[in-house]
Protein backbone atom coordinates (compact mmCIF):
# COMPACT_ATOMS: atom_id res chain seq x y z
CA UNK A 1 -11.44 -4.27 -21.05
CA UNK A 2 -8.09 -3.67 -22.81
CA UNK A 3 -4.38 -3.65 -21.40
CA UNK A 4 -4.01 -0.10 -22.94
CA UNK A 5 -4.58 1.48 -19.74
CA UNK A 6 -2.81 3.69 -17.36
CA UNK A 7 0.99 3.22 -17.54
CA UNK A 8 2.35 5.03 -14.84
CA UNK A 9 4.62 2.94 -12.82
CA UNK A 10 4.32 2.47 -8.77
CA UNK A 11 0.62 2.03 -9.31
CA UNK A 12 -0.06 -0.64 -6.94
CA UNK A 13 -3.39 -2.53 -6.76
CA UNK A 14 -6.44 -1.73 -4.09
CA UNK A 15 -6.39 -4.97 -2.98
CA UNK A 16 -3.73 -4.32 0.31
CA UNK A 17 -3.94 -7.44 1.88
CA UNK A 18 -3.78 -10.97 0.66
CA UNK A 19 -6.26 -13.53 2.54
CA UNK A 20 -5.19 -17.12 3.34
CA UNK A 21 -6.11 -20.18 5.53
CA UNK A 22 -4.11 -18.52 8.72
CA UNK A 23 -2.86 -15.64 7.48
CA UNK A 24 -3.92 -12.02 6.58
CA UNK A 25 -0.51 -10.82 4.74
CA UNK A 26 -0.51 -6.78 4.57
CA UNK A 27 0.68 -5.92 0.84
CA UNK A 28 1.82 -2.56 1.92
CA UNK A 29 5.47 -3.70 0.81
CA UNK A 30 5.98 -6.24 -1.68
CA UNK A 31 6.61 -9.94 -0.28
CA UNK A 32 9.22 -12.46 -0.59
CA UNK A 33 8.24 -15.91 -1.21
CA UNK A 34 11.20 -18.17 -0.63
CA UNK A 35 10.97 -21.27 -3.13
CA UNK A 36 11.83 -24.50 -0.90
CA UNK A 37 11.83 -27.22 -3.63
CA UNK A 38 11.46 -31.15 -3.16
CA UNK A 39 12.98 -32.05 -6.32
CA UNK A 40 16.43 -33.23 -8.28
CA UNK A 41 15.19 -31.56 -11.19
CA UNK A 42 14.76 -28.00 -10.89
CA UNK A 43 16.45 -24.45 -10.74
CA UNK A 44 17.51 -24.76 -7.50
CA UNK A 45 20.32 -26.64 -7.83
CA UNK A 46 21.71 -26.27 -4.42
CA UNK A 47 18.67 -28.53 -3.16
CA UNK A 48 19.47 -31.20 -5.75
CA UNK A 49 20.65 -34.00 -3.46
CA UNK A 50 19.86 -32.92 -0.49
CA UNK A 51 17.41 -34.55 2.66
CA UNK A 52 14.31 -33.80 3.98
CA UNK A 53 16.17 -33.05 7.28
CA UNK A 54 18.55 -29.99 4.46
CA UNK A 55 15.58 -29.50 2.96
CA UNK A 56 13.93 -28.15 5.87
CA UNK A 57 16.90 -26.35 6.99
CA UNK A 58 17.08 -24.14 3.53
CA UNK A 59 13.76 -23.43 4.73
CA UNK A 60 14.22 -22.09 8.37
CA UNK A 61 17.64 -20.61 6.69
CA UNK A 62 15.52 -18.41 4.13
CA UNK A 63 13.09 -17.44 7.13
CA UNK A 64 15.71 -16.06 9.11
CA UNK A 65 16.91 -14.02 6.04
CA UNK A 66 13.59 -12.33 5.57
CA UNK A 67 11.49 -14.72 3.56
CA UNK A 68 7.63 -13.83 4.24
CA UNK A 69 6.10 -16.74 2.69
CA UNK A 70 7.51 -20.32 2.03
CA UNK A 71 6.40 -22.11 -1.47
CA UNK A 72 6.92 -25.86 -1.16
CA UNK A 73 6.90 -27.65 -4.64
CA UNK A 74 7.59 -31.16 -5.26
CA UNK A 75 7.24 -31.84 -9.08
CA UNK A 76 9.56 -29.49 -11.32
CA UNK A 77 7.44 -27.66 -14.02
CA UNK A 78 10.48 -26.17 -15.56
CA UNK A 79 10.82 -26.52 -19.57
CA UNK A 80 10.58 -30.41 -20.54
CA UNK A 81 9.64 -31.58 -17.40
CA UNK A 82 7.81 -34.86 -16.63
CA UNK A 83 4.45 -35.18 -14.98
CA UNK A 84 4.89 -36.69 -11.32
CA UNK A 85 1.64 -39.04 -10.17
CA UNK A 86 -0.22 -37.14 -6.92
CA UNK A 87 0.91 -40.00 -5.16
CA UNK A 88 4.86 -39.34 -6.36
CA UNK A 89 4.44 -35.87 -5.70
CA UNK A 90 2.88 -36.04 -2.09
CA UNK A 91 5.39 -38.63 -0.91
CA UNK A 92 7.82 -36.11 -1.45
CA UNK A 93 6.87 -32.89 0.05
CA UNK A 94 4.40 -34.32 2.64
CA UNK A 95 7.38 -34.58 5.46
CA UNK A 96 8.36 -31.03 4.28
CA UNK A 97 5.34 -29.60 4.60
CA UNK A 98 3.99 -31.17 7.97
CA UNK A 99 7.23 -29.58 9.79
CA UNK A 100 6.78 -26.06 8.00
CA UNK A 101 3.29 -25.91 9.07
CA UNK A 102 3.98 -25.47 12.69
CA UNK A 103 6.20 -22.38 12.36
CA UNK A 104 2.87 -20.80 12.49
CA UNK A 105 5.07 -19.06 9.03
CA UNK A 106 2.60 -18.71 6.23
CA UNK A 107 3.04 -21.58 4.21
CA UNK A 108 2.66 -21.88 0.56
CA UNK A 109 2.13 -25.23 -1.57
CA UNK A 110 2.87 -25.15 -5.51
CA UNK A 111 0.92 -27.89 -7.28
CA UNK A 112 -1.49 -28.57 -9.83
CA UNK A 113 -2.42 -31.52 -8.57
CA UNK A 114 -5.69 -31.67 -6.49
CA UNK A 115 -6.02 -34.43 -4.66
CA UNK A 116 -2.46 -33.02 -3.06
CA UNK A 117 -4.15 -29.33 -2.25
CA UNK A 118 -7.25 -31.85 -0.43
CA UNK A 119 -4.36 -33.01 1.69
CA UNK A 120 -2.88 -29.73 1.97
CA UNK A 121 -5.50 -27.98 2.99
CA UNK A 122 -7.22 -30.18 5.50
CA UNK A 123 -3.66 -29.76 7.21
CA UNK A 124 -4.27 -26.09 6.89
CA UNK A 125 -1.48 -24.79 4.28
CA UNK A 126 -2.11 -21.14 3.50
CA UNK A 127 -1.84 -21.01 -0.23
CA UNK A 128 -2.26 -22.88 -3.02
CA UNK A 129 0.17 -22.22 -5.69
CA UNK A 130 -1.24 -23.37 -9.05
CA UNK A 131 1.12 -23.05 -12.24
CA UNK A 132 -2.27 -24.57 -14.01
CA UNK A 133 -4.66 -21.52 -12.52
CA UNK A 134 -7.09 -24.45 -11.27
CA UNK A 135 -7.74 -25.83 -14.70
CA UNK A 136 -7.03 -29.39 -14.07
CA UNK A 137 -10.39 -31.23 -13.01
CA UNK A 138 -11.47 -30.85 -9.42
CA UNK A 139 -9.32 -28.01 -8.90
CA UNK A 140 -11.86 -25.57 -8.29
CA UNK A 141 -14.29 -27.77 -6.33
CA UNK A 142 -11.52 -28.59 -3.94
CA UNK A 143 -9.98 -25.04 -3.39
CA UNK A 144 -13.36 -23.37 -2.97
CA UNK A 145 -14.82 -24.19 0.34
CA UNK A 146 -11.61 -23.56 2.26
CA UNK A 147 -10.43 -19.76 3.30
CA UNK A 148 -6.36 -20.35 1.33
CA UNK A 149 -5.05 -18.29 -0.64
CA UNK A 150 -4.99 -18.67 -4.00
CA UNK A 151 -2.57 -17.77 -7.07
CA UNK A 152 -3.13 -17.84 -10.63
CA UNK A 153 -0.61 -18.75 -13.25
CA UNK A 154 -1.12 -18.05 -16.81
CA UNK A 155 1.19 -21.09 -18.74
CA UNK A 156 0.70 -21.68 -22.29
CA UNK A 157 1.02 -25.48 -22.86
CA UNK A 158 2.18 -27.74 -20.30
CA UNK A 159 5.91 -27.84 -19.07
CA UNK A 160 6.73 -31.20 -21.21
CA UNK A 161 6.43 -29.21 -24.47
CA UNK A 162 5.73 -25.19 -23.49
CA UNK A 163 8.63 -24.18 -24.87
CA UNK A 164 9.05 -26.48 -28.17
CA UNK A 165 6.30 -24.47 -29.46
CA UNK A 166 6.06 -21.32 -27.35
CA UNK A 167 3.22 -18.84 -27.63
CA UNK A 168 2.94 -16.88 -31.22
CA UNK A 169 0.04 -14.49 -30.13
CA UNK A 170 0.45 -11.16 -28.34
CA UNK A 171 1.01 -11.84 -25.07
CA UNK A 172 -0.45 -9.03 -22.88
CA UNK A 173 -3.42 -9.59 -24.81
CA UNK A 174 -3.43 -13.47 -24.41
CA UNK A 175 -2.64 -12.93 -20.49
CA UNK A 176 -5.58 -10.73 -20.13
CA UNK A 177 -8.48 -12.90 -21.82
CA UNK A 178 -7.21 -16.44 -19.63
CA UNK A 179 -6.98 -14.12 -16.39
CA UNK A 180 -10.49 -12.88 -17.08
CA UNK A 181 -11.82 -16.71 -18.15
CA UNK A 182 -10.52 -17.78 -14.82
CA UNK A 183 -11.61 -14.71 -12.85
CA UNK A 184 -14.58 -15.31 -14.09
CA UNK A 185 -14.91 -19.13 -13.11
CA UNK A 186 -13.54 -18.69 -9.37
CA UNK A 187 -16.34 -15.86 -9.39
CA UNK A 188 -19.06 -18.05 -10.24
CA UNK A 189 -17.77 -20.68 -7.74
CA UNK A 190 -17.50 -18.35 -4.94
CA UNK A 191 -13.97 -17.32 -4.39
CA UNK A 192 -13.46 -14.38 -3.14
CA UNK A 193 -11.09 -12.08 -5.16
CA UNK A 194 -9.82 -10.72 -1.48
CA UNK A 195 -7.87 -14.71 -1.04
CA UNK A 196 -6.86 -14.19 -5.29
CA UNK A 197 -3.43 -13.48 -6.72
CA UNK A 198 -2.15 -13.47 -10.48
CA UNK A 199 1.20 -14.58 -11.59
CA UNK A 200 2.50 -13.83 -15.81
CA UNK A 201 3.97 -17.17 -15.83
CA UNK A 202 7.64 -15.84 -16.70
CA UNK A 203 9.43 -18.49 -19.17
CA UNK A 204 5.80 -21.15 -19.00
CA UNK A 205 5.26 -21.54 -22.68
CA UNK A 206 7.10 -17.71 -23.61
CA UNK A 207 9.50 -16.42 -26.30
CA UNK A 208 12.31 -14.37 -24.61
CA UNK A 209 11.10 -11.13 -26.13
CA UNK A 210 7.84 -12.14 -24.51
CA UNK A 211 9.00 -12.21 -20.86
CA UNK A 212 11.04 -9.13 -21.08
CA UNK A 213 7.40 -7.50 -22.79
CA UNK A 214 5.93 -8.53 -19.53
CA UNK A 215 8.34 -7.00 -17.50
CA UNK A 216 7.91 -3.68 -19.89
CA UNK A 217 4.33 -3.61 -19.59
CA UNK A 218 3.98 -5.23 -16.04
CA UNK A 219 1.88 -2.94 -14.52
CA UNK A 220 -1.07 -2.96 -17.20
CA UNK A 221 -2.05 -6.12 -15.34
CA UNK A 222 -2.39 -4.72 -12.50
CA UNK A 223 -6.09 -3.18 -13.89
CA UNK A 224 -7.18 -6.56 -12.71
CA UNK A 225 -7.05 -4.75 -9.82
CA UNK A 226 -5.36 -7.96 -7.62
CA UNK A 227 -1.77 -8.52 -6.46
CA UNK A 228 0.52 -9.85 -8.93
CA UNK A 229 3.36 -12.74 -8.20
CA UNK A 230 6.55 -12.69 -10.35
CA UNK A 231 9.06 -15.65 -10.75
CA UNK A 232 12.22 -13.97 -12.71
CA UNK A 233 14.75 -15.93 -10.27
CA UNK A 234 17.41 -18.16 -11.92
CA UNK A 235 14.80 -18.20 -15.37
CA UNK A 236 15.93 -19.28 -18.82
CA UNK A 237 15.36 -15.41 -20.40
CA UNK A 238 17.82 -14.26 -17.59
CA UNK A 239 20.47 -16.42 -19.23
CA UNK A 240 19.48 -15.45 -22.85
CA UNK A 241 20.27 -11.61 -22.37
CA UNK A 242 23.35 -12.48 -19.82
CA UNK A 243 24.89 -15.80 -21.62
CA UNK A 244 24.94 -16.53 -17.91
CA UNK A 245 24.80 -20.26 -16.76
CA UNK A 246 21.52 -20.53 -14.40
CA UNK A 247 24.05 -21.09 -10.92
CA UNK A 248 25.60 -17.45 -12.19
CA UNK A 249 21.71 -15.92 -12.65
CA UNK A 250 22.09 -13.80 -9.23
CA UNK A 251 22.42 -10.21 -10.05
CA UNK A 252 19.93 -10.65 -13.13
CA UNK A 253 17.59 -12.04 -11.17
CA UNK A 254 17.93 -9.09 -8.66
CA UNK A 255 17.58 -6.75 -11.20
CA UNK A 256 14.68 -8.28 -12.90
CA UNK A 257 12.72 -8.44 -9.04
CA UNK A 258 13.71 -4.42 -8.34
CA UNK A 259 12.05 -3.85 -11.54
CA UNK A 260 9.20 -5.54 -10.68
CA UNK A 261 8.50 -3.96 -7.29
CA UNK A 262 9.10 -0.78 -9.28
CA UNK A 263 6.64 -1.82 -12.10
CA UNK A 264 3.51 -2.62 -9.26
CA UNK A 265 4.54 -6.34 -8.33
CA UNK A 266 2.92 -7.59 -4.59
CA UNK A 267 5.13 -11.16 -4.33
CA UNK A 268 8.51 -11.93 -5.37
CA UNK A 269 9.31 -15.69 -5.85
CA UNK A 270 12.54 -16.19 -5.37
CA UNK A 271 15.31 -18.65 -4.80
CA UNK A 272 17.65 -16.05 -3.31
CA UNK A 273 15.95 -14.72 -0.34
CA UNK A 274 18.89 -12.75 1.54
CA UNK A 275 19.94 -11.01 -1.59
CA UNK A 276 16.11 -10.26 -2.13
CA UNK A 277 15.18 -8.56 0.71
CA UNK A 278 18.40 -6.71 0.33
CA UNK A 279 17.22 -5.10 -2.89
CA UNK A 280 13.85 -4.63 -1.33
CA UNK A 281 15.36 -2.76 1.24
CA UNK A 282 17.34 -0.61 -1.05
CA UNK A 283 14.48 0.39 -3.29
CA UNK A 284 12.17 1.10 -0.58
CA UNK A 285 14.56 3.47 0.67
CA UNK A 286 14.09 5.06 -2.65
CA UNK A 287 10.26 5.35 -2.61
């Protein structure tokens, strides 16, 4: 199979729903996935100090602005971050993610780490949100026999080093030989494609003039024939082309998720969910 395919833009996968645990989430619009983050170290700068009591009110604050999914993270994976323990990691989000569950709000959780998606999903969290596309061990034993959702990440490296020595190959070409190696594993281990979603992995382990390829080329993945997810908010490339400081990343980030939608993207993770859904709005008054 080659990424030389059709290139028309709007083409939009056949897949037009997106199973999880709780949830069957219509893709007849593209979705916003507000990123509620239980860190000090990450993009979202605004959350940097801030309790588990703020935390959870960012969340019911992007809710109320349109979000359609939540993504709760608790271990940074941007550029030279460190590894957290499971342990570490659950500690953090676990209060987080016990409250957002009874919103009866699909509920997303982004780690790599599986003994945290076991916990996770015996509370019943809708998605698991996996920046290593299940590759860590026990990954795809433990996400298989429940009904979540499941997204992909391609990341070249791991977030310590990904971008001290950032991918030389060509990157469409890369993306489509790991999506099909790991396509082909959660076939074998019965995962049905109808619960699976692929993300790029803008800035994980990418040369600028990689990411913005992506973007170019976006919908040549979609011959995978599953949703995509796209993270442009607040990311490093953003500031490259802008010389914009990551707290001034706004409008580029809007512009980069309107050209996604245009370019076949299903889920927008974002940081910015009332500005989002704005845009969304906007271009699907266009259509």
């Amino acid at each position: 199979m080659s990424l030389a395919g059709n290139n028309n833009m709007g083409h939009l996968p056949h897949v037009r729903f997106w199973k999880t645990t709780r949830f069957e989430l219509s893709l007849a619009h593209p979705l916003v996935m507000g990123i509620v983050n239980v860190t000090p170290d990450s993009f979202s700068s605004q959350q940097d100090a801030y309790s588990t009591t703020e935390i959870i009110g960012l969340a019911q604050q992007m809710l109320e602005e349109g979000a359609d999914i939540l993504d709760v993270g608790g271990e940074s994976t941007r550029p030279g971050a460190q590894a957290l323990t499971h342990e570490q990691e659950w500690q953090r989000i676990s209060p987080v993610l016990q409250e957002l569950l009874r919103w009866n709000k699909p509920v997303s959780l982004d780690t790599y780490h599986p003994e945290s998606m076991q916990k996770a999903l015996d509370w019943g969290v809708d998605i698991i949100n996996d920046v290593w596309a299940l590759r860590q061990p026990n990954a795809l034993q433990t996400v298989a026999p429940y009904p979540c959702g499941v997204c992909m990440m391609h990341m070249h490296a791991e977030p310590a080093t990904m971008q001290i020595n950032p991918m030389q190959e060509d990157v469409l070409a890369a993306l489509e030989k790991f999506f099909q190696m790991q396509l082909q594993l959660t076939d074998e281990i019965g995962i049905d494609r109808s619960r699976m979603v692929l993300d790029p992995g803008i800035g994980f382990g990418k040369k600028v003039s990689q990411n913005f390829h992506i973007l170019k080329c976006q919908q040549l993945l979609l011959k995978f024939d599953l949703p995509l997810m796209v993270g442009w908010s607040r990311k490093s490339s953003l500031g490259h082309v802008t010389g914009l400081d990551v707290s001034q990343r706004l409008v580029p980030s809007i512009a980069a998720a309107v050209l996604a939608m245009e370019r076949g993207a299903s889920i927008l993770r974002v940081h910015d969910v009332k500005e989002t859904v704005a845009a969304r709005a906007v271009w699907q008054a266009s259509l």
